[in-house]
Each structure stands twice: as C-alpha cells, then as structure tokens.
Protein backbone atom coordinates (compact mmCIF):
# COMPACT_ATOMS: atom_id res chain seq x y z
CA UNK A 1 -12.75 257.43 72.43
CA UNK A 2 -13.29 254.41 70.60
CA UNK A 3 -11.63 252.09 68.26
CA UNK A 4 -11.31 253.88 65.32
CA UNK A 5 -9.88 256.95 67.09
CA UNK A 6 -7.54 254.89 68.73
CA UNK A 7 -5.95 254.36 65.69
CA UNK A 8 -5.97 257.52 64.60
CA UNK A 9 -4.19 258.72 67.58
CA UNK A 10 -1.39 255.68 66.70
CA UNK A 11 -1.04 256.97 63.31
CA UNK A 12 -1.06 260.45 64.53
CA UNK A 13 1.98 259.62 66.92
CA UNK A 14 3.96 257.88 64.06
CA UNK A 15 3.67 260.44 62.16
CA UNK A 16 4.20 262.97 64.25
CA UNK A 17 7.83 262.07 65.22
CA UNK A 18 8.21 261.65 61.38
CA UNK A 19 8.35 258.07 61.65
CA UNK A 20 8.01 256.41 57.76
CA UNK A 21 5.47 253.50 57.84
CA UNK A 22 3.27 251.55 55.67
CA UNK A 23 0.43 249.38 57.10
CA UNK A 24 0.40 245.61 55.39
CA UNK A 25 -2.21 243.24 55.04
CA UNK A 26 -6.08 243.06 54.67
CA UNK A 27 -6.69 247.21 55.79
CA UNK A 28 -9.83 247.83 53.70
CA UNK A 29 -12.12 248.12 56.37
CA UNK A 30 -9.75 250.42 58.04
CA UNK A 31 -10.39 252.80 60.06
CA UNK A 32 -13.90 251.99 60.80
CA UNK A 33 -13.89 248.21 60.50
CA UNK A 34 -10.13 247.13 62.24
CA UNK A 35 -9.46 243.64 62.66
CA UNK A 36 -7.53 241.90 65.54
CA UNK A 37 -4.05 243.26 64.98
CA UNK A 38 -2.75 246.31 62.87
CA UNK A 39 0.66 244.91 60.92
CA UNK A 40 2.65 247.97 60.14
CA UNK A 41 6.43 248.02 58.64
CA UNK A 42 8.73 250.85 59.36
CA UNK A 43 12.68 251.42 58.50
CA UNK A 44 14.92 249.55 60.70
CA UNK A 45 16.87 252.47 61.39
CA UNK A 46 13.80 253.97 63.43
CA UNK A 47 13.13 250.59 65.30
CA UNK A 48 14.19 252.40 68.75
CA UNK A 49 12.78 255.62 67.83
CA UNK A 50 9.20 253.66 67.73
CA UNK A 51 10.09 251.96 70.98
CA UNK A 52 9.89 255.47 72.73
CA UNK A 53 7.26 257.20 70.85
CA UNK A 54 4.70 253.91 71.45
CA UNK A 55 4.43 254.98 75.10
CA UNK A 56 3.14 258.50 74.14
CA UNK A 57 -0.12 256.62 73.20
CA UNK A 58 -0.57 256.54 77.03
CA UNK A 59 -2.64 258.68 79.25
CA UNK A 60 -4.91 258.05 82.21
CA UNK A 61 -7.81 255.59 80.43
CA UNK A 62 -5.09 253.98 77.59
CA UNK A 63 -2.37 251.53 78.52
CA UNK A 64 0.28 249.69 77.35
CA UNK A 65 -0.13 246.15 78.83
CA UNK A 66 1.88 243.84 76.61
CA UNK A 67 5.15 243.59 73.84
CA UNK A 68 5.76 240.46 72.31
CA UNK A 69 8.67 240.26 70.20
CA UNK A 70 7.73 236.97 68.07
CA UNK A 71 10.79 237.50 65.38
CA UNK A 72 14.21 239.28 65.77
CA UNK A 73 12.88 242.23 64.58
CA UNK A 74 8.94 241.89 65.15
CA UNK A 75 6.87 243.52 68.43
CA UNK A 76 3.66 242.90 69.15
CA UNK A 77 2.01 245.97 71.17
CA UNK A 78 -1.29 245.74 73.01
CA UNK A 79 -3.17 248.57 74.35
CA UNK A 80 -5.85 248.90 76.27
CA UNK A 81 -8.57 251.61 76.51
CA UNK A 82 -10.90 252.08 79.31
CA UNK A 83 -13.94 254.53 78.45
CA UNK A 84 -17.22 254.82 80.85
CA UNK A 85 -17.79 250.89 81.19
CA UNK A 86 -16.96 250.42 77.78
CA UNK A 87 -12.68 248.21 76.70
CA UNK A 88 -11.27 248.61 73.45
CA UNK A 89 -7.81 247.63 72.63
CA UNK A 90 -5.21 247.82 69.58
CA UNK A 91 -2.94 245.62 68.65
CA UNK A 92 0.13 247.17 66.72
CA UNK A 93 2.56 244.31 65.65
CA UNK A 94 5.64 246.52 63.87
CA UNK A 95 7.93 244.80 62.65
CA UNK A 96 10.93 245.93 60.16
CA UNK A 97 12.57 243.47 58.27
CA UNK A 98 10.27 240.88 57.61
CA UNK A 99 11.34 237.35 58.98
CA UNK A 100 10.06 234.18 59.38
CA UNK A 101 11.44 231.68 61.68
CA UNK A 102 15.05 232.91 61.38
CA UNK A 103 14.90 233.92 57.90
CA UNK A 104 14.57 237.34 56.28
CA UNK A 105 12.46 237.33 53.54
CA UNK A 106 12.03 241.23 52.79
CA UNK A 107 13.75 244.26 53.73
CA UNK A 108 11.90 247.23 55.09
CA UNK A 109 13.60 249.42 52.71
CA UNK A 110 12.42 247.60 50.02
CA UNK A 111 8.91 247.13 51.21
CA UNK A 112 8.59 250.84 52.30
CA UNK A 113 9.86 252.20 48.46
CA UNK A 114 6.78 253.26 46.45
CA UNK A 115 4.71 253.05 49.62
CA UNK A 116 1.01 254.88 48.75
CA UNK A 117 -1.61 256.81 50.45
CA UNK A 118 -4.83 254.62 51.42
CA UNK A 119 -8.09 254.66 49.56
CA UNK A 120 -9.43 255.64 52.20
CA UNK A 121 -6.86 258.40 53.10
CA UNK A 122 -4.66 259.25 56.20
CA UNK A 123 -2.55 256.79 56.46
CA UNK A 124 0.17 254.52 54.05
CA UNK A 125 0.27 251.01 52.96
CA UNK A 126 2.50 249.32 50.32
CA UNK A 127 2.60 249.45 46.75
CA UNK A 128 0.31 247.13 44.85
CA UNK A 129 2.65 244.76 43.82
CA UNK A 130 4.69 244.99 47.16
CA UNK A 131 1.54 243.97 48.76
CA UNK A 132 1.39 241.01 46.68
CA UNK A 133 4.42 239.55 47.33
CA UNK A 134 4.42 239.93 51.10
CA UNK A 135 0.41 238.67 51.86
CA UNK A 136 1.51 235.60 49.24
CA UNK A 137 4.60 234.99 51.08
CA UNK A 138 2.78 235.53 54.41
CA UNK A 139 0.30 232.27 53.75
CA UNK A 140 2.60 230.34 52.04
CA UNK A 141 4.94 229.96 54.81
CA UNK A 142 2.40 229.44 57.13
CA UNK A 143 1.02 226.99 55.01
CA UNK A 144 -2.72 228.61 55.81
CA UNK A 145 -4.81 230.06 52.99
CA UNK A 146 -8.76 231.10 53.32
CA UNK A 147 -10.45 231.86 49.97
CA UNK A 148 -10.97 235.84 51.55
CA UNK A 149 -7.03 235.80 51.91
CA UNK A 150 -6.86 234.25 48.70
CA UNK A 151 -9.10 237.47 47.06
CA UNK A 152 -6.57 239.16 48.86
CA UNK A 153 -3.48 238.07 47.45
CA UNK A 154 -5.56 238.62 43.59
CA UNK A 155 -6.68 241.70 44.33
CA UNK A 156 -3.42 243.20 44.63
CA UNK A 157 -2.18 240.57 41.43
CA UNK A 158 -4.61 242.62 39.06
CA UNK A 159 -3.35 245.65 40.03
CA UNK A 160 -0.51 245.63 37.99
CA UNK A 161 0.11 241.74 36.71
CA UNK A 162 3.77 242.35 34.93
CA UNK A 163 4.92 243.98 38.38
CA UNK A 164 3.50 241.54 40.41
CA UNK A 165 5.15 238.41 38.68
CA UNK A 166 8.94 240.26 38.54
CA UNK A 167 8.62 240.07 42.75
CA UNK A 168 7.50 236.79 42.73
CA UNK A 169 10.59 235.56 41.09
CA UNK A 170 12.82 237.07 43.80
CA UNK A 171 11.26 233.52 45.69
CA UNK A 172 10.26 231.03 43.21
CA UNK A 173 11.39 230.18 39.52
CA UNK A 174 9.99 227.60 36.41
CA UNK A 175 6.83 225.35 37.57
CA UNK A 176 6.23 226.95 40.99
CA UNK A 177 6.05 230.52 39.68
CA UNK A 178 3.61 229.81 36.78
CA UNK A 179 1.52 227.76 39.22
CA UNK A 180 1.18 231.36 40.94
CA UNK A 181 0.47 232.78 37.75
CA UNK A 182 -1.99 230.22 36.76
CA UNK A 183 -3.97 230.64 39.83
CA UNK A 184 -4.04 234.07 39.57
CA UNK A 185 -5.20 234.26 35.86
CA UNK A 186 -7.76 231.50 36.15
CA UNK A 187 -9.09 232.59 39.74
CA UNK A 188 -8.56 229.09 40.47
CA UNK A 189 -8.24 229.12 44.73
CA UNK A 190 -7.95 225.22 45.10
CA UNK A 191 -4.68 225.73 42.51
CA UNK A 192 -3.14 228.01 45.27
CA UNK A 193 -4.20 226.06 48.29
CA UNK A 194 -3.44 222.93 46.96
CA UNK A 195 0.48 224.01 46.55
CA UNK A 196 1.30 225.58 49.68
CA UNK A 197 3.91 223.29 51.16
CA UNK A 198 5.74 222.85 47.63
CA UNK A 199 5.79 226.66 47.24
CA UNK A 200 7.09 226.97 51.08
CA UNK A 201 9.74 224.75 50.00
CA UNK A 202 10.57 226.99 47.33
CA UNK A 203 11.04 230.02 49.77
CA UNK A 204 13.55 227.89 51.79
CA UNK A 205 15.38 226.64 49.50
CA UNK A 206 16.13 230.19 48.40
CA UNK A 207 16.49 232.05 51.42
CA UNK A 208 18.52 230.25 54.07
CA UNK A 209 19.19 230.82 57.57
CA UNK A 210 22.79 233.14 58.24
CA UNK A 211 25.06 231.91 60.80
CA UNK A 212 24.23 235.49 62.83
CA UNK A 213 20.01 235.45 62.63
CA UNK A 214 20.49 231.84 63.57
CA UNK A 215 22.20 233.20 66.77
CA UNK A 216 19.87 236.20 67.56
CA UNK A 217 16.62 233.96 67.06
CA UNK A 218 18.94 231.67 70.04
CA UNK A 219 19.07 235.00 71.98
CA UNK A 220 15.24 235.97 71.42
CA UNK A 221 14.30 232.54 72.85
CA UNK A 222 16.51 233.17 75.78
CA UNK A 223 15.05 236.34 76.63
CA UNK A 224 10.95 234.88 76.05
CA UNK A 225 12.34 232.62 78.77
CA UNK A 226 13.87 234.83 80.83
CA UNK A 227 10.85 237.58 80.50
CA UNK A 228 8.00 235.51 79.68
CA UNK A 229 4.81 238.05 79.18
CA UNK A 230 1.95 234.91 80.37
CA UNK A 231 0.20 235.80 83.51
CA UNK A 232 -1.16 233.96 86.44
CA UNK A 233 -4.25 234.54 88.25
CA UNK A 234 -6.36 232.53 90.90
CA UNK A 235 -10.04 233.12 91.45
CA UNK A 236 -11.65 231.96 95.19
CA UNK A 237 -14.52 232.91 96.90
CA UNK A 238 -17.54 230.75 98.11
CA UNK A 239 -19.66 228.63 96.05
CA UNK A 240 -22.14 230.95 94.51
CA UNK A 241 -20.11 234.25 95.06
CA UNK A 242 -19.84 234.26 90.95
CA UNK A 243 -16.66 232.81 89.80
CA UNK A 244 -17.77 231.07 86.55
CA UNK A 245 -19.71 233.66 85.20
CA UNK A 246 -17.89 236.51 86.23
CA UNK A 247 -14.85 234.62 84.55
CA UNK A 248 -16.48 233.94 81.01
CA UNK A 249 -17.04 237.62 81.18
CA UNK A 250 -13.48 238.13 81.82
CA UNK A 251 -12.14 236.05 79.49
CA UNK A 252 -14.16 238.09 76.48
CA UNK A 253 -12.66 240.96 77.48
CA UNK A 254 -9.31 240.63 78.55
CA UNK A 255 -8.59 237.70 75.65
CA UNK A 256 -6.59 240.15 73.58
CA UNK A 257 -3.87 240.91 76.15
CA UNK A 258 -3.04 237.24 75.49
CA UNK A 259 -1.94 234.14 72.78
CA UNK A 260 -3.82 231.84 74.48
CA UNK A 261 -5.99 231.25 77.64
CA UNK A 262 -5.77 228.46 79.79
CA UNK A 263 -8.16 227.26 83.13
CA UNK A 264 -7.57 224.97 85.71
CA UNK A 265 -9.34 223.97 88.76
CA UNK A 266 -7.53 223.72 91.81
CA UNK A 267 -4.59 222.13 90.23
CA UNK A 268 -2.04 223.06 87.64
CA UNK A 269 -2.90 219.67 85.70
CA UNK A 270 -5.45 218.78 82.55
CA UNK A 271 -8.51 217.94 83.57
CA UNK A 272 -10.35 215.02 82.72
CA UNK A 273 -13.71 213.70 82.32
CA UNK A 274 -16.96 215.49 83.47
CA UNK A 275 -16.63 217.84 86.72
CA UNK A 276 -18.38 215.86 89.38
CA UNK A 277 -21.26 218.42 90.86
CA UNK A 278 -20.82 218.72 94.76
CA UNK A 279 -23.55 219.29 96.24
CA UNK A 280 -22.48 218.46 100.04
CA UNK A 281 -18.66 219.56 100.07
CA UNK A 282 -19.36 219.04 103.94
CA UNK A 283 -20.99 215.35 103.40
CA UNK A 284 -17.55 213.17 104.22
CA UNK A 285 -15.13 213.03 107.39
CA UNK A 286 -11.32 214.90 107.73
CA UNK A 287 -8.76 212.32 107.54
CA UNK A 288 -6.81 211.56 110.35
CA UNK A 289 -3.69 213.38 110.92
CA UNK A 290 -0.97 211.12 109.06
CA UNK A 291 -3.52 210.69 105.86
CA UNK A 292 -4.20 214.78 105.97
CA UNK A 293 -0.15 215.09 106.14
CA UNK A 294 0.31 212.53 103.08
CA UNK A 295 -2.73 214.53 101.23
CA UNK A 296 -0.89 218.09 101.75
CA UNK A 297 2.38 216.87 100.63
CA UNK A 298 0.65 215.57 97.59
CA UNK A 299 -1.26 218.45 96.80
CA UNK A 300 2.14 220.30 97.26
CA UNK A 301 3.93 218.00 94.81
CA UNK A 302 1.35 218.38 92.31
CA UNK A 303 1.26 222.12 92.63
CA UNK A 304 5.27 222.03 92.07
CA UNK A 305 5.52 219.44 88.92
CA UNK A 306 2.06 221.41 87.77
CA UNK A 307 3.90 224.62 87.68
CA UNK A 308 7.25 223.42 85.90
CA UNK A 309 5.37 220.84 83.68
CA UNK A 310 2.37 223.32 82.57
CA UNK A 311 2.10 226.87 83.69
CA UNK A 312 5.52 228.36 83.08
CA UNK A 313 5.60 226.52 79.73
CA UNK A 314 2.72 228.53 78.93
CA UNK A 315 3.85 231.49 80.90
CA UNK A 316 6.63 231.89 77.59
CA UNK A 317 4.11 231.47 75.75
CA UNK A 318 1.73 234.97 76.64
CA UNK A 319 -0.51 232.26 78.57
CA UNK A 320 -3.08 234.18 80.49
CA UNK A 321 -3.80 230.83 83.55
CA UNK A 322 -6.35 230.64 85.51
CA UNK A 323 -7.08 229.07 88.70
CA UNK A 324 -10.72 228.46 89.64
CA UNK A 325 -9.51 227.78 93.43
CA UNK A 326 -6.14 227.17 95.00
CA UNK A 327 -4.59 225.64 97.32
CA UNK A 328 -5.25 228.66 100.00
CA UNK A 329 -9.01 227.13 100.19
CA UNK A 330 -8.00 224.73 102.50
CA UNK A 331 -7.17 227.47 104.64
CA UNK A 332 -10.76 228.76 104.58
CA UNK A 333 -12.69 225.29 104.13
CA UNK A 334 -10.47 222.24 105.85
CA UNK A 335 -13.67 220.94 106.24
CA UNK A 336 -13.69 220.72 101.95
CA UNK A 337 -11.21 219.32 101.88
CA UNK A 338 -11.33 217.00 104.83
CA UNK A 339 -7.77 218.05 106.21
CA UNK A 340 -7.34 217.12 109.82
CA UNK A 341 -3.79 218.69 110.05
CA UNK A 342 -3.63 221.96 112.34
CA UNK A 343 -3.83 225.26 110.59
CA UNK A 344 0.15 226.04 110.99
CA UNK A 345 1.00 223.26 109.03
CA UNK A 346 -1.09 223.76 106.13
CA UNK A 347 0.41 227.50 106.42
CA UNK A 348 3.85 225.79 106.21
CA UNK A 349 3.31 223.80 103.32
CA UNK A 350 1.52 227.19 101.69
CA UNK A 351 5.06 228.62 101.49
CA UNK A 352 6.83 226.21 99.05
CA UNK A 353 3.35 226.26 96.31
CA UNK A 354 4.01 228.44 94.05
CA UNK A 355 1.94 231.74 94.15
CA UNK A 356 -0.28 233.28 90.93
CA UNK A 357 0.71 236.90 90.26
CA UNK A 358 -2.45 237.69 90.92
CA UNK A 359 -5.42 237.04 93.49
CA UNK A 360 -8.74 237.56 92.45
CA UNK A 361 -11.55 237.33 96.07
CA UNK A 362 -15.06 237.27 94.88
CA UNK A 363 -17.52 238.50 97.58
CA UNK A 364 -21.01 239.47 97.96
CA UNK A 365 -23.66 239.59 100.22
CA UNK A 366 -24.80 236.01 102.24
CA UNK A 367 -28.34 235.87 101.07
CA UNK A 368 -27.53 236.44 98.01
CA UNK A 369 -24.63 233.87 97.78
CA UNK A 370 -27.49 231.80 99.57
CA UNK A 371 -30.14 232.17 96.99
CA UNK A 372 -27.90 231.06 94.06
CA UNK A 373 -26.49 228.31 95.71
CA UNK A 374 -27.13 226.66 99.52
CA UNK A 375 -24.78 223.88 99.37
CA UNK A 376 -23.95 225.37 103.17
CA UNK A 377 -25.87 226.88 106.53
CA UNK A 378 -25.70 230.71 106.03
CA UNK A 379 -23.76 230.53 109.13
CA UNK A 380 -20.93 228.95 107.32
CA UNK A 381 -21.73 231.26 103.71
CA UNK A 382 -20.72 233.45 106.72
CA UNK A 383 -17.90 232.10 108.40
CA UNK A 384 -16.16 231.61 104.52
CA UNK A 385 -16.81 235.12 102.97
CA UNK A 386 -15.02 236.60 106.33
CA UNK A 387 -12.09 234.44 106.22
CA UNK A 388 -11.41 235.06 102.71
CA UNK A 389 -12.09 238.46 103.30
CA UNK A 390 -9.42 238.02 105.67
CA UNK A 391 -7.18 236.11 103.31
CA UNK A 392 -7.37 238.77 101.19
CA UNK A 393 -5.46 241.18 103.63
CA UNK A 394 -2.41 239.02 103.38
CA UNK A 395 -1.89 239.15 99.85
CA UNK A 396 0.10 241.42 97.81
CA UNK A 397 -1.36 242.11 94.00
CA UNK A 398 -4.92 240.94 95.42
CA UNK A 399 -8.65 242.77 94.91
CA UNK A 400 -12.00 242.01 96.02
CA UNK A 401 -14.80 241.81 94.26
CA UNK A 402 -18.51 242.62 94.79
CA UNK A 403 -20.13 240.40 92.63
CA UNK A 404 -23.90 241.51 93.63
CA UNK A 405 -24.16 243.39 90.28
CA UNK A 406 -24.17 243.68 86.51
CA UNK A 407 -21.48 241.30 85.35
CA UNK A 408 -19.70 243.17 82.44
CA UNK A 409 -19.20 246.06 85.65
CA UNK A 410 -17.39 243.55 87.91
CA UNK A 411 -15.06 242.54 84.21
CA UNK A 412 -14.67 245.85 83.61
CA UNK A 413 -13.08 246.94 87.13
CA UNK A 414 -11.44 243.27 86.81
CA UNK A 415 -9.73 244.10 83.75
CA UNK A 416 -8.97 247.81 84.92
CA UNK A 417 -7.09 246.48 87.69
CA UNK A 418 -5.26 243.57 85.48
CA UNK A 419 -4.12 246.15 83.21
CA UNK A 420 -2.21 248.41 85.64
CA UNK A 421 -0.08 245.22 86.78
CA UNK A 422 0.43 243.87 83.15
CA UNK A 423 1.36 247.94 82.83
CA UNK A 424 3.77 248.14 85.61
CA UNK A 425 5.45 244.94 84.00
CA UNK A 426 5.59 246.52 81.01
CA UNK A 427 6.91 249.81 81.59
CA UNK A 428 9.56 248.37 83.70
CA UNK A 429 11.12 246.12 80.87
CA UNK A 430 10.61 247.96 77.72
CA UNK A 431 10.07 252.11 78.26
CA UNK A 432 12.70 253.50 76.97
C-alpha cells in the first residue's frame, strides 16, 4: 500500500459509515500528489461518529499514533503505514465548524451545502465559491499568503465572480471588500498580501468571541496540558555506535508524528556555541568525592529546572525531544565524566531526574565501533557496549539497536517500535 491508497481507504471508511464530507484546500494533486495534511469538514452532528470509524483505518502495518485537537472542534489525525522497509503516513485534520482562535467563522452546514464531486472523481470538496471564502479567510487570519495560495484563492474567484463576492461580504464591507475584488480582477498578488492584517481586522471586528467558546477554548488548553501528545526519547550508546546518523535518519521519517522537533545533548538546556570535539573523554582526572557530590547535585538540578523550564513546555506542544545522552552515562562512563562518587549514589540521585518515555541503546559490534571512531582501548569499546547492554535490561519502554547496517533499516525498526507506544497512548485516550 502506498500513499495514494491510503487515502483511498480513508475516504472509503468515511463513506462507508455514510459520513458527509468535503475535503478543503489546495486538493488538485489529489490522490496521486497529497500534500502534508488532508483538511476535510464534516457535519458536527457526526463529530463522534468519525471519532469511532477513524480507528477502522487500523490493521497490522497502519496505525494511529497521534490526535491533536488544535481548535474546539478541530483533530488532527496521524497515521502511520509500515510496508516492506518502506513509511508513509496521512495526516487527516477534520474539523467541523471552522474556528480560529476562539472564534467561529463558518458553519459546517453551511460549508458542506452545494458540496461537489472532484475533478478528479471519488471524493467531495466544496463549492467554488465556498472554497473561496474559506482558503481567503484561512490566510488572512494567519496573516501568511504565498503567490501559489494566492492562485489559489483566484482560481476559485473566477469560478463564479458574483457568488464569490456575496460570501465575502458575510466578513468584510466598503474599502476592504473591493480591495478583495480589486486584487482579484487585476491579478494583482502584492494588493492581497499587502492588506492582510487590515483585512484580519475586518474578520474580528465582525465575528467576536461568545462568552461559551471563550470557556471551551479555556477547557481545550486545560486538557493539551493535562494530555500533552510531545514525546521524549534519549539516545546512548558508545561513541561511534551511530547515534547522529542514525538520528538524522530518524528525524526524516518520524517528523510527521510531530509539530516540532527538538535535540539536546545531555541536558534539557539550549545549547550554545560550537560542540567542543572530544577526542580523549578519558584525558582528565575524577574529582574528589565532595566536588563529584556538588557536580551530581548540579547535574540533577539542571535536569529538574530543564524539564519544567523546556521539555514539558514543548511536551504541550506535540514536541518530539531528544536526548543525545543522559544522565544514565555516568553510570556506564564515570570515568567521562570524572565522577569519583560510588556507584549507589549516582543510582540515588538517578531516581529524582526525570526519565524520557523512551530509551533508545545503540549497539554494534567492537571493531566496528573501533574503526569509526577509537577515542578508547577496544577493551573499554568493550567494557561500555556490555554495560549499556546491561542498562538496557532495567528499563521499561527501551530497545536496542544494531547499528552495523543500512541506516534507513535501523529508522525503520526505530520508528516501528515508536509507533506502537505513541499507539498505545493513543488508543487509550481517544478510541471510542
């Protein structure tokens, strides 16, 4: 299966459980060509039916790993599809009404009346003028116009002018709505662009906030806190086991799970500068005892203000973090890190840092690790892949690695396992 039958299946399932729809937006290319997300209206009324019938998308390579509702009545699906070595993923965001920060702006009802078959057949989108009004509205309010949106926004204009123009004065009246007409007569982009934020203030000014979306956008921002859909991973293994490249890999594929993506090294903190290249991690002395002490407790307090200051910030936000190392390698390489505190403490301290949601221990063969990068005896490339071998035992949501292959195989079984967990989550909060 790939993409394009992906969606068919989605519109299939819609369909299927007589579900009324229309897709909006730039769908030209579609089914062949689909672009990061598929925006798709349906009656409010059916809202909950969708919620069930999204999980019948499911079987054993296809996944749901993620909902994001982003507006009171606005969910952002992603699905994943695993097929002989090869990911592809959809991104459904339904919404119903459509709102924008608080406000409603168009009914479904209203946007789903007239709705039309495709051009290119099996499947709906919105009337001409419909389409119009809701791309225009779209990139005004965000205040973010390319000319190819712009062409857009004209294309459906010329379809039927007259029509066009009668929705466009549910929103804006006198010198805003001929500057809309102007721009779309004269083909004049810079017109359009050039106007945004007085034409946002004319959908404002006309469509205020009620007293009871007000309190349900409150309540949505409650729950993002309360439920937040980022994700936390840490990556360790011995220098040369693969972590950078096998994460750049990762990072291509797994990106659309995710808002944003965010790396740190070691410590949940910014990093600044150039990264200093180690080349003898073993080159200084441990600290005595009461300096290794003072260092853990530091490392501890960082980890803590890190966590509250950066990562669960950007945990609300669908963050995928990323830890290249933790604070666990001092377990494995003291010597590193030049702690010259007995194991048990650092073990004690281990218990109050927070822990990612998911462990990630890259391992391959010595000589290998060797070859790529010596910055150790073999002996100790040794001693380090068996204790983190052995770390790994202790850890819950945890899988090891073989890097000693083709990168895009070590993503894909990466991702594979990423996307049962984000799954798990995910089934747990939202099936219905």
């Amino acid at each position: 299966m790939n993409k394009e039958e992906l969606f068919k299946k989605f519109i299939k399932v819609i369909d299927e459980n007589n579900i009324s729809y229309a897709l909006v937006g730039r769908t030209e290319g579609y089914p062949a060509n689909i672009g990061s997300d598929i925006d798709i209206v349906i009656p409010r009324s059916k809202i909950d039916s969708f919620k069930h019938v999204i999980w019948q998308m499911e079987d054993d390579r296809t996944k749901i790993v993620q909902m994001l509702q982003h507006e009171i009545v606005a969910f952002y699906y992603v699905l994943f599809h695993f097929d002989n070595g090869n990911i592809f993923s959809v991104q459904p965001d339904v919404c119903t009404d459509y709102y924008r920060k608080g406000r409603k702006l168009l009914s479904a009802d209203y946007l789903l009346e007239g709705r039309i078959e495709a051009e290119q057949g099996d499947f709906y989108v919105l009337a001409p003028e419909k389409e119009f009004l809701y791309y225009l509205l779209k990139k005004v309010d965000k205040r973010s116009l390319s000319e190819e949106q712009y062409e857009h926004i004209r294309k459906f204009y010329l379809k039927n002018k007259d029509k066009a123009i009668l929705e466009a004065k549910k929103f804006w009246k006198g010198e805003k709505l001929l500057l809309i007409q102007k721009s779309m007569d004269e083909n004049d982009f810079l017109l359009l662009h050039n106007n945004l934020e007085k034409l946002q203030q004319g959908i404002h000014s006309s469509h205020s906030r009620k007293v009871s979306d007000t309190l349900r956008n409150i309540a949505l921002k409650l729950k993002r806190i309360l439920n937040p859909t980022g994700y936390v991973i840490t990556v360790l293994g011995p220098d040369g086991s693969g972590k950078t490249t096998v994460m750049e890999q990762f990072k291509k594929d797994i990106k659309p799970a995710f808002r944003r993506l965010q790396q740190f090294h070691l410590f949940p903190k910014p990093h600044k500068g150039v990264s200093k290249v180690v080349e003898d991690p073993h080159a200084k002395k441990k600290r005595n005892f009461i300096l290794s002490l003072l260092k853990l407790f530091y490392f501890l307090w960082i980890y803590i203000w890190g966590h509250l200051k950066y990562v669960l910030p950007m945990k609300i936000k669908s963050t995928l973090t990323i830890f290249d190392r933790y604070y666990d390698d001092i377990l494995v390489d003291p010597i590193r890190y030049r702690n010259g505190t007995p194991e048990w403490i650092v073990k004690l301290v281990r218990y109050l840092v927070p822990e990612p949601e998911l462990w990630i221990i890259l391992d391959c063969p010595t000589e290998v690790i060797q070859a790529r990068k010596a910055e150790v005896t073999p002996e100790e490339t040794e001693r380090q892949r068996q204790a983190y071998l052995s770390l790994a035992k202790t850890k819950d949501n945890c899988i090891v690695l073989n890097t000693n292959r083709n990168v895009k195989e070590i993503s894909y079984e990466l991702c594979q396992f990423m996307c049962k967990s984000l799954n798990i989550r995910a089934a747990k909060r939202y099936k219905q």
